[in-house]
C-alpha atoms as a PDB file:
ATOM      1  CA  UNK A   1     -59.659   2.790-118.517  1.00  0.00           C
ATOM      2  CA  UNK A   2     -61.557   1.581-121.448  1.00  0.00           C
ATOM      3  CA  UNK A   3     -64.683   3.684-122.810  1.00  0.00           C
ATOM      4  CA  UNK A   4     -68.489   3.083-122.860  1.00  0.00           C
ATOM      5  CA  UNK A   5     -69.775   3.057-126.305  1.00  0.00           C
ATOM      6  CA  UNK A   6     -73.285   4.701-126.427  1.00  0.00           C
ATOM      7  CA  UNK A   7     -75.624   3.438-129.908  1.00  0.00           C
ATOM      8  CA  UNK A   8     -77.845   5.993-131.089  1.00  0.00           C
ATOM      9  CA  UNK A   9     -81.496   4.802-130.000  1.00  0.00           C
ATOM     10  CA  UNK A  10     -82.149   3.923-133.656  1.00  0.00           C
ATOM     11  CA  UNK A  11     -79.582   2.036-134.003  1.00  0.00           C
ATOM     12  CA  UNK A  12     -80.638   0.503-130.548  1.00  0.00           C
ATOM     13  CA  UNK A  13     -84.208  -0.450-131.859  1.00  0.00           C
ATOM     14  CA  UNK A  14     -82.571  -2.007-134.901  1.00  0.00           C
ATOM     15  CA  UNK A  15     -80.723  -4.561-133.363  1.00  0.00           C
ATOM     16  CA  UNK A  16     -83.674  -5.440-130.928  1.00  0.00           C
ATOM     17  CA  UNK A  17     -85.694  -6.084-134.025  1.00  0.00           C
ATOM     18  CA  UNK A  18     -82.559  -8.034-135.878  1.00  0.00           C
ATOM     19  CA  UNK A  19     -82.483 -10.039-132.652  1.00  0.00           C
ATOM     20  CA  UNK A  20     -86.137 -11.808-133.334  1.00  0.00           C
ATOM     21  CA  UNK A  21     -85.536 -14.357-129.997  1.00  0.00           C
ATOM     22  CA  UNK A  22     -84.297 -13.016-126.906  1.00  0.00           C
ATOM     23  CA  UNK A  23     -82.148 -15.142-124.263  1.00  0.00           C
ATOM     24  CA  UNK A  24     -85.186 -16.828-122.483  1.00  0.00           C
ATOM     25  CA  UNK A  25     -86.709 -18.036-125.824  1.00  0.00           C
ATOM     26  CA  UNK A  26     -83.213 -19.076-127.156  1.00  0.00           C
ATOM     27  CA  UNK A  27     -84.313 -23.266-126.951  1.00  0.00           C
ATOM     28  CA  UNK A  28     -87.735 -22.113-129.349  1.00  0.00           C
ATOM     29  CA  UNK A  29     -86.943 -23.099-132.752  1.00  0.00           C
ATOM     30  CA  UNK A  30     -87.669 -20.525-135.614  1.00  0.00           C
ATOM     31  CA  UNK A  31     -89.952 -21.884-138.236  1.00  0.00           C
ATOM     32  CA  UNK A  32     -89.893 -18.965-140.506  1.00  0.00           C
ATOM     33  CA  UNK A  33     -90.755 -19.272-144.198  1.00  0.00           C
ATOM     34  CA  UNK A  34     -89.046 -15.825-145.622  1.00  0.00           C
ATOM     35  CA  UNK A  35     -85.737 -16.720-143.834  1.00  0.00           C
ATOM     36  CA  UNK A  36     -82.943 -18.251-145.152  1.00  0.00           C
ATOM     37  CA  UNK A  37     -80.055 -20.113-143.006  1.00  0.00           C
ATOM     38  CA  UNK A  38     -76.714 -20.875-143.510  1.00  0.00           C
ATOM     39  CA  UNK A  39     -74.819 -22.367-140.949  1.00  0.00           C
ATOM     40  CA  UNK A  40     -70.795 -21.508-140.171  1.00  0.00           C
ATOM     41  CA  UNK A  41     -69.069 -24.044-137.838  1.00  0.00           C
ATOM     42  CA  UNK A  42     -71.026 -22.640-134.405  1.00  0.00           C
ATOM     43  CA  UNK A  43     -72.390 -19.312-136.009  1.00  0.00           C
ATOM     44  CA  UNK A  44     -75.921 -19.520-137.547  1.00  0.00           C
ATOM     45  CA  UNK A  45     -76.664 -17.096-140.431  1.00  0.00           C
ATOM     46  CA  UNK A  46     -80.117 -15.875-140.978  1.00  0.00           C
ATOM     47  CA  UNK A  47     -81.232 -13.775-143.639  1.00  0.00           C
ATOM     48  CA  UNK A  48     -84.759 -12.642-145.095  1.00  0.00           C
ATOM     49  CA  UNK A  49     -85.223 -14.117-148.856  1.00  0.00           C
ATOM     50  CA  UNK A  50     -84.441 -11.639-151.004  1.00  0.00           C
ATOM     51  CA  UNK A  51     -82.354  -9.274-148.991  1.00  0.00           C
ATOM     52  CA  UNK A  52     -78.962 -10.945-148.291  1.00  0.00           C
ATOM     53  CA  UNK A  53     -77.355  -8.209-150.798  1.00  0.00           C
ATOM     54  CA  UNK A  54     -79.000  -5.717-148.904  1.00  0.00           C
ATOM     55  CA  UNK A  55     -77.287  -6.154-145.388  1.00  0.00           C
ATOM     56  CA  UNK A  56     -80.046  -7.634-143.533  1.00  0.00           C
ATOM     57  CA  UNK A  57     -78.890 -10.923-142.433  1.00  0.00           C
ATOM     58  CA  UNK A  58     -77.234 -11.478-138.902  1.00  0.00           C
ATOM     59  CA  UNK A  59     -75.641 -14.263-137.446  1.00  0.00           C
ATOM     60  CA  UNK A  60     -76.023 -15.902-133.830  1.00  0.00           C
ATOM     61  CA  UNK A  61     -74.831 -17.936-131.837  1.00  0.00           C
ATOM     62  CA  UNK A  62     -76.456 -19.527-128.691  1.00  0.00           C
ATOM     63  CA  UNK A  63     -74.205 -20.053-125.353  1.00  0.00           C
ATOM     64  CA  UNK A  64     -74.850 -22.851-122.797  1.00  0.00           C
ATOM     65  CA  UNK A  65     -75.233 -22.744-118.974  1.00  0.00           C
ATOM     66  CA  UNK A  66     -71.374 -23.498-117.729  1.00  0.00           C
ATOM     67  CA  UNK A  67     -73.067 -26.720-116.523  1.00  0.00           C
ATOM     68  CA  UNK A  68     -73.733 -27.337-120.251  1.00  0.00           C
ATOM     69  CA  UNK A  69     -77.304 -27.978-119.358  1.00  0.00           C
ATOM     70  CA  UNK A  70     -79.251 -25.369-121.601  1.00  0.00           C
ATOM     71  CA  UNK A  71     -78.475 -22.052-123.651  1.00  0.00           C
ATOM     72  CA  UNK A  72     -78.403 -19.468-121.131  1.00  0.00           C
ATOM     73  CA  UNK A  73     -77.915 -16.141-124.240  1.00  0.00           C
ATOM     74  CA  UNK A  74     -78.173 -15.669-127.531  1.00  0.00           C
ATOM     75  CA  UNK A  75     -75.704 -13.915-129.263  1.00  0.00           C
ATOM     76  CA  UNK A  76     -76.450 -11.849-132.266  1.00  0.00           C
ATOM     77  CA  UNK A  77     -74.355  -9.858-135.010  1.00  0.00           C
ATOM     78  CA  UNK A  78     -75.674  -7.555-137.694  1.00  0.00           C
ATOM     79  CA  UNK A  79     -74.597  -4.370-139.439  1.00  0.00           C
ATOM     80  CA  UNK A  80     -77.268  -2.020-138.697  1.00  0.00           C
ATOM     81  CA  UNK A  81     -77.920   0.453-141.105  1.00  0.00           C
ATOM     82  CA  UNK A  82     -77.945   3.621-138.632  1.00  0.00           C
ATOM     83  CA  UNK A  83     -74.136   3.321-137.170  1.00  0.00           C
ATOM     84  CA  UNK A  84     -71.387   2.709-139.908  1.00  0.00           C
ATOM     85  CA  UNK A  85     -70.006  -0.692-137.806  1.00  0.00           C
ATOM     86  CA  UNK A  86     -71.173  -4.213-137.084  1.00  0.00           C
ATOM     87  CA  UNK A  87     -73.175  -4.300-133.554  1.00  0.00           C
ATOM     88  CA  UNK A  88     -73.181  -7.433-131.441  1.00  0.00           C
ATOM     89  CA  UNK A  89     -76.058  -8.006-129.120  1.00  0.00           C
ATOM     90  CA  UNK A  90     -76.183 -10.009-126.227  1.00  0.00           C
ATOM     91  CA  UNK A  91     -79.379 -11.759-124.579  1.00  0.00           C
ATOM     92  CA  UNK A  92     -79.291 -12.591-121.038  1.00  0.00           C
ATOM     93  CA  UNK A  93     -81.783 -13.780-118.741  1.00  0.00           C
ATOM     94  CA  UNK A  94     -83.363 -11.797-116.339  1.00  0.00           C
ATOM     95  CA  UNK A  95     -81.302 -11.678-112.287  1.00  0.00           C
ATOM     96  CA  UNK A  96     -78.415 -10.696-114.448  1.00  0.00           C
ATOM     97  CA  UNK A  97     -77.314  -8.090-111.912  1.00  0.00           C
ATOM     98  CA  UNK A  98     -77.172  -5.040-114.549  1.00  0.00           C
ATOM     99  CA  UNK A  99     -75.137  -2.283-112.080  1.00  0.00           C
ATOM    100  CA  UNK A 100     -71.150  -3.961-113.169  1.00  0.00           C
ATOM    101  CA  UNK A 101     -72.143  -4.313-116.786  1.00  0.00           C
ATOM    102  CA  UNK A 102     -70.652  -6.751-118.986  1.00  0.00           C
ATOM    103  CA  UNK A 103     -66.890  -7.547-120.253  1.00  0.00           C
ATOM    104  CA  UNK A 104     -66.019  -9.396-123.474  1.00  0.00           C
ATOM    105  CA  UNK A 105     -62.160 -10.558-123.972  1.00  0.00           C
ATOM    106  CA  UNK A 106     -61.033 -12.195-126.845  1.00  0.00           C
ATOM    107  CA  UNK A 107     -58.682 -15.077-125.935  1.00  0.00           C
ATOM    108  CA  UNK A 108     -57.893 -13.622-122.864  1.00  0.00           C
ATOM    109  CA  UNK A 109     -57.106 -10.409-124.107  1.00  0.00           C
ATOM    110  CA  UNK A 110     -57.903  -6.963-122.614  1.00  0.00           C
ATOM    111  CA  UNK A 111     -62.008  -7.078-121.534  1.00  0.00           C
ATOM    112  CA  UNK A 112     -63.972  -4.454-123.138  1.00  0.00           C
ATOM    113  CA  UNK A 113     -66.865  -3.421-120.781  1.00  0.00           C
ATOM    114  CA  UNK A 114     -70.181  -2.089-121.798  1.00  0.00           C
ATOM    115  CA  UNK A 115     -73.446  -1.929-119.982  1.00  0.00           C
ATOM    116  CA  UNK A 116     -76.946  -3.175-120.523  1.00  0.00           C
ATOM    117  CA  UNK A 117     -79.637  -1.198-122.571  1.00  0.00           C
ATOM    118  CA  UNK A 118     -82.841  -2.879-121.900  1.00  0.00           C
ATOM    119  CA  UNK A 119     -84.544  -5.872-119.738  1.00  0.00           C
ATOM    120  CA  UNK A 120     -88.212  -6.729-120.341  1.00  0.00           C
ATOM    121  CA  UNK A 121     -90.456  -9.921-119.432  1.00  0.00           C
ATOM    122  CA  UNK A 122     -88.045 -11.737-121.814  1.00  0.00           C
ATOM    123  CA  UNK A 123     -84.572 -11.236-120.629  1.00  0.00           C
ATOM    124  CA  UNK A 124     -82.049  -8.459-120.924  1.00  0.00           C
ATOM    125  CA  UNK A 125     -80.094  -7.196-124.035  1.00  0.00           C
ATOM    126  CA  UNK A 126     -76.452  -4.979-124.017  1.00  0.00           C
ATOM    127  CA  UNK A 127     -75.401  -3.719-127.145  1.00  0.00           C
ATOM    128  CA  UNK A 128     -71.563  -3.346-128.419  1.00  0.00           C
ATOM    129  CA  UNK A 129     -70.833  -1.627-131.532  1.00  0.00           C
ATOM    130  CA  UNK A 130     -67.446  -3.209-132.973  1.00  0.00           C
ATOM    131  CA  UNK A 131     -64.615  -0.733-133.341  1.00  0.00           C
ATOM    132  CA  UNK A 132     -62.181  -2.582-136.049  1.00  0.00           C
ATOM    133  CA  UNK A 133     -59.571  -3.476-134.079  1.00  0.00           C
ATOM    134  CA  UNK A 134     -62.023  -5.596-131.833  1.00  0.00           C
ATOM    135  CA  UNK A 135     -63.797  -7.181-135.519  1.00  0.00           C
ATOM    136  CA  UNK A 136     -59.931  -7.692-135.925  1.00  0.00           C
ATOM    137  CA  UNK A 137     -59.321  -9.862-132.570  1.00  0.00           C
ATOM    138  CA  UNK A 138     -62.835 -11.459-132.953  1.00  0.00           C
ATOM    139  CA  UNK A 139     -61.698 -12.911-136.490  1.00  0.00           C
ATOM    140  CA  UNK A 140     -58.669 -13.781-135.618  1.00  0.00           C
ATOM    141  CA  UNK A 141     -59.294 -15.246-132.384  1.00  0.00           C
ATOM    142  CA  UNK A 142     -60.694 -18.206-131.285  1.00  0.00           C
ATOM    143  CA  UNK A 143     -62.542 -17.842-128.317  1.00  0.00           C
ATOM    144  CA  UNK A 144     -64.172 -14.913-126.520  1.00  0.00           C
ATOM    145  CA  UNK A 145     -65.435 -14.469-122.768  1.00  0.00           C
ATOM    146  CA  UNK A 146     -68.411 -12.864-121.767  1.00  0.00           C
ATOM    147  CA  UNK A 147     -68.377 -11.483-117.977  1.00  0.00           C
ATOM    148  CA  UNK A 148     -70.898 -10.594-115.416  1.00  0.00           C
ATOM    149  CA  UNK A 149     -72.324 -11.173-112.674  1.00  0.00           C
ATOM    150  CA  UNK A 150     -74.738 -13.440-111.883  1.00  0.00           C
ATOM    151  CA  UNK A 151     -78.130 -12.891-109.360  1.00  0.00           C
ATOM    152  CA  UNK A 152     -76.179 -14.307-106.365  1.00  0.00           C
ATOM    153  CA  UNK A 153     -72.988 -11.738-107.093  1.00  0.00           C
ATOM    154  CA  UNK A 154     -70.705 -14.270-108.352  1.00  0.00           C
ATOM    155  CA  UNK A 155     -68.427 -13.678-111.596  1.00  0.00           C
ATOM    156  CA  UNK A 156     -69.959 -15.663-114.361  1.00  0.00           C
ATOM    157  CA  UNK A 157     -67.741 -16.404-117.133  1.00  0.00           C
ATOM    158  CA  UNK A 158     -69.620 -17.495-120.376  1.00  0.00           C
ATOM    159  CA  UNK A 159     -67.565 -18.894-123.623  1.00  0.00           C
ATOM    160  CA  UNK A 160     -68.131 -18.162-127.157  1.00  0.00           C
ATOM    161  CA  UNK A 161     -66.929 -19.850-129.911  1.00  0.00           C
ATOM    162  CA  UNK A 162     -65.257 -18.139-132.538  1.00  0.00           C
ATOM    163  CA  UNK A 163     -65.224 -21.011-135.115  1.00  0.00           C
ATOM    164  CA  UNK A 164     -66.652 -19.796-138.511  1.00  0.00           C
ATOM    165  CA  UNK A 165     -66.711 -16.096-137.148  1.00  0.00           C
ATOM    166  CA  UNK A 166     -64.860 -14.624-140.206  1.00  0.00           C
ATOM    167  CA  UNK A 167     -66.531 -16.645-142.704  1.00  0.00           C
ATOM    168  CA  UNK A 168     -70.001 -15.512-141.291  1.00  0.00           C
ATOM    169  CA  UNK A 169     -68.911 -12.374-140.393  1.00  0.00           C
ATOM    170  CA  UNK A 170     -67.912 -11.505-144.353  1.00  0.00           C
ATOM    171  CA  UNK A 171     -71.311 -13.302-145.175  1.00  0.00           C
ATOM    172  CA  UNK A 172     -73.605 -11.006-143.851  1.00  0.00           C
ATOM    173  CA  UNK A 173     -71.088  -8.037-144.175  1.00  0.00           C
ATOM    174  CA  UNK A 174     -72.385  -4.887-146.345  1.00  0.00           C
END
């Protein structure tokens, strides 16, 4: 039976902040002055002029409807500065049913499950701090599912890339 990783609530406040546009903003585009972007195959990487040395970019990714018809979440990756790991966040919209949690796999590999922290007016966010064997598989992988269920109780299975995951991964990296 795998685990539930629990983030200390600063740690949890962190990576809401790091993740400026939840789920159900994910089409707005960011027009931000102070913030720099680099862009690795499908990962964006964002970081505030002047602090890229300092650990406080992220990178994201955005994941379209299985009909391909919009992003449906926003995927987010940062090193927050209160746990000693990366933390992804995930941005779903809201009729996410929240009881079953999610499950990531990496290229069909053994799901990790972890629940949701937070839903507002916005969407819904779960945290996952990454232990280093899953940074390991997420590197070295090339795809990764995200699980859940969807308002109607049906298994959704949502695909992210893992093109240019290392290389943005050691970019914003401590």
């Amino acid at each position: 039976m795998l685990k539930r990783t629990k983030l200390p609530r600063r740690a949890l406040a962190c990576l809401a902040a790091l993740a400026m546009a939840p789920a159900a903003l994910a089409q707005q585009p960011t027009n931000e002055a102070n913030v720099t972007t680099e862009q690795f195959q499908e990962w964006e990487v964002r970081c505030p002029q002047g602090a890229a040395a300092q650990g406080a970019c992220t990178m994201t990714q955005l994941v379209n409807n299985p009909d391909g018809s919009r992003p449906l979440m926003r995927v987010v990756m940062a090193y927050p500065p209160e746990i000693d790991t990366a933390a992804m966040a995930f941005f779903l919209p809201l009729g996410t049913r929240l009881a079953p949690g999610l499950q990531l796999s990496v290229d069909g590999g053994e799901p990790v499950s972890f629940p949701f922290q937070v839903c507002m007016e916005q969407g819904c966010r779960a945290d996952l701090p990454l232990r280093p064997e899953l940074m390991q598989q997420l590197r070295s992988g090339t795809s990764a599912t995200l699980s859940l269920i969807g308002p109607r109780g049906n298994r959704m299975d949502l695909d992210i890339s893992l093109m240019g995951f290392t290389n943005a991964s050691e970019r914003i990296q401590r």
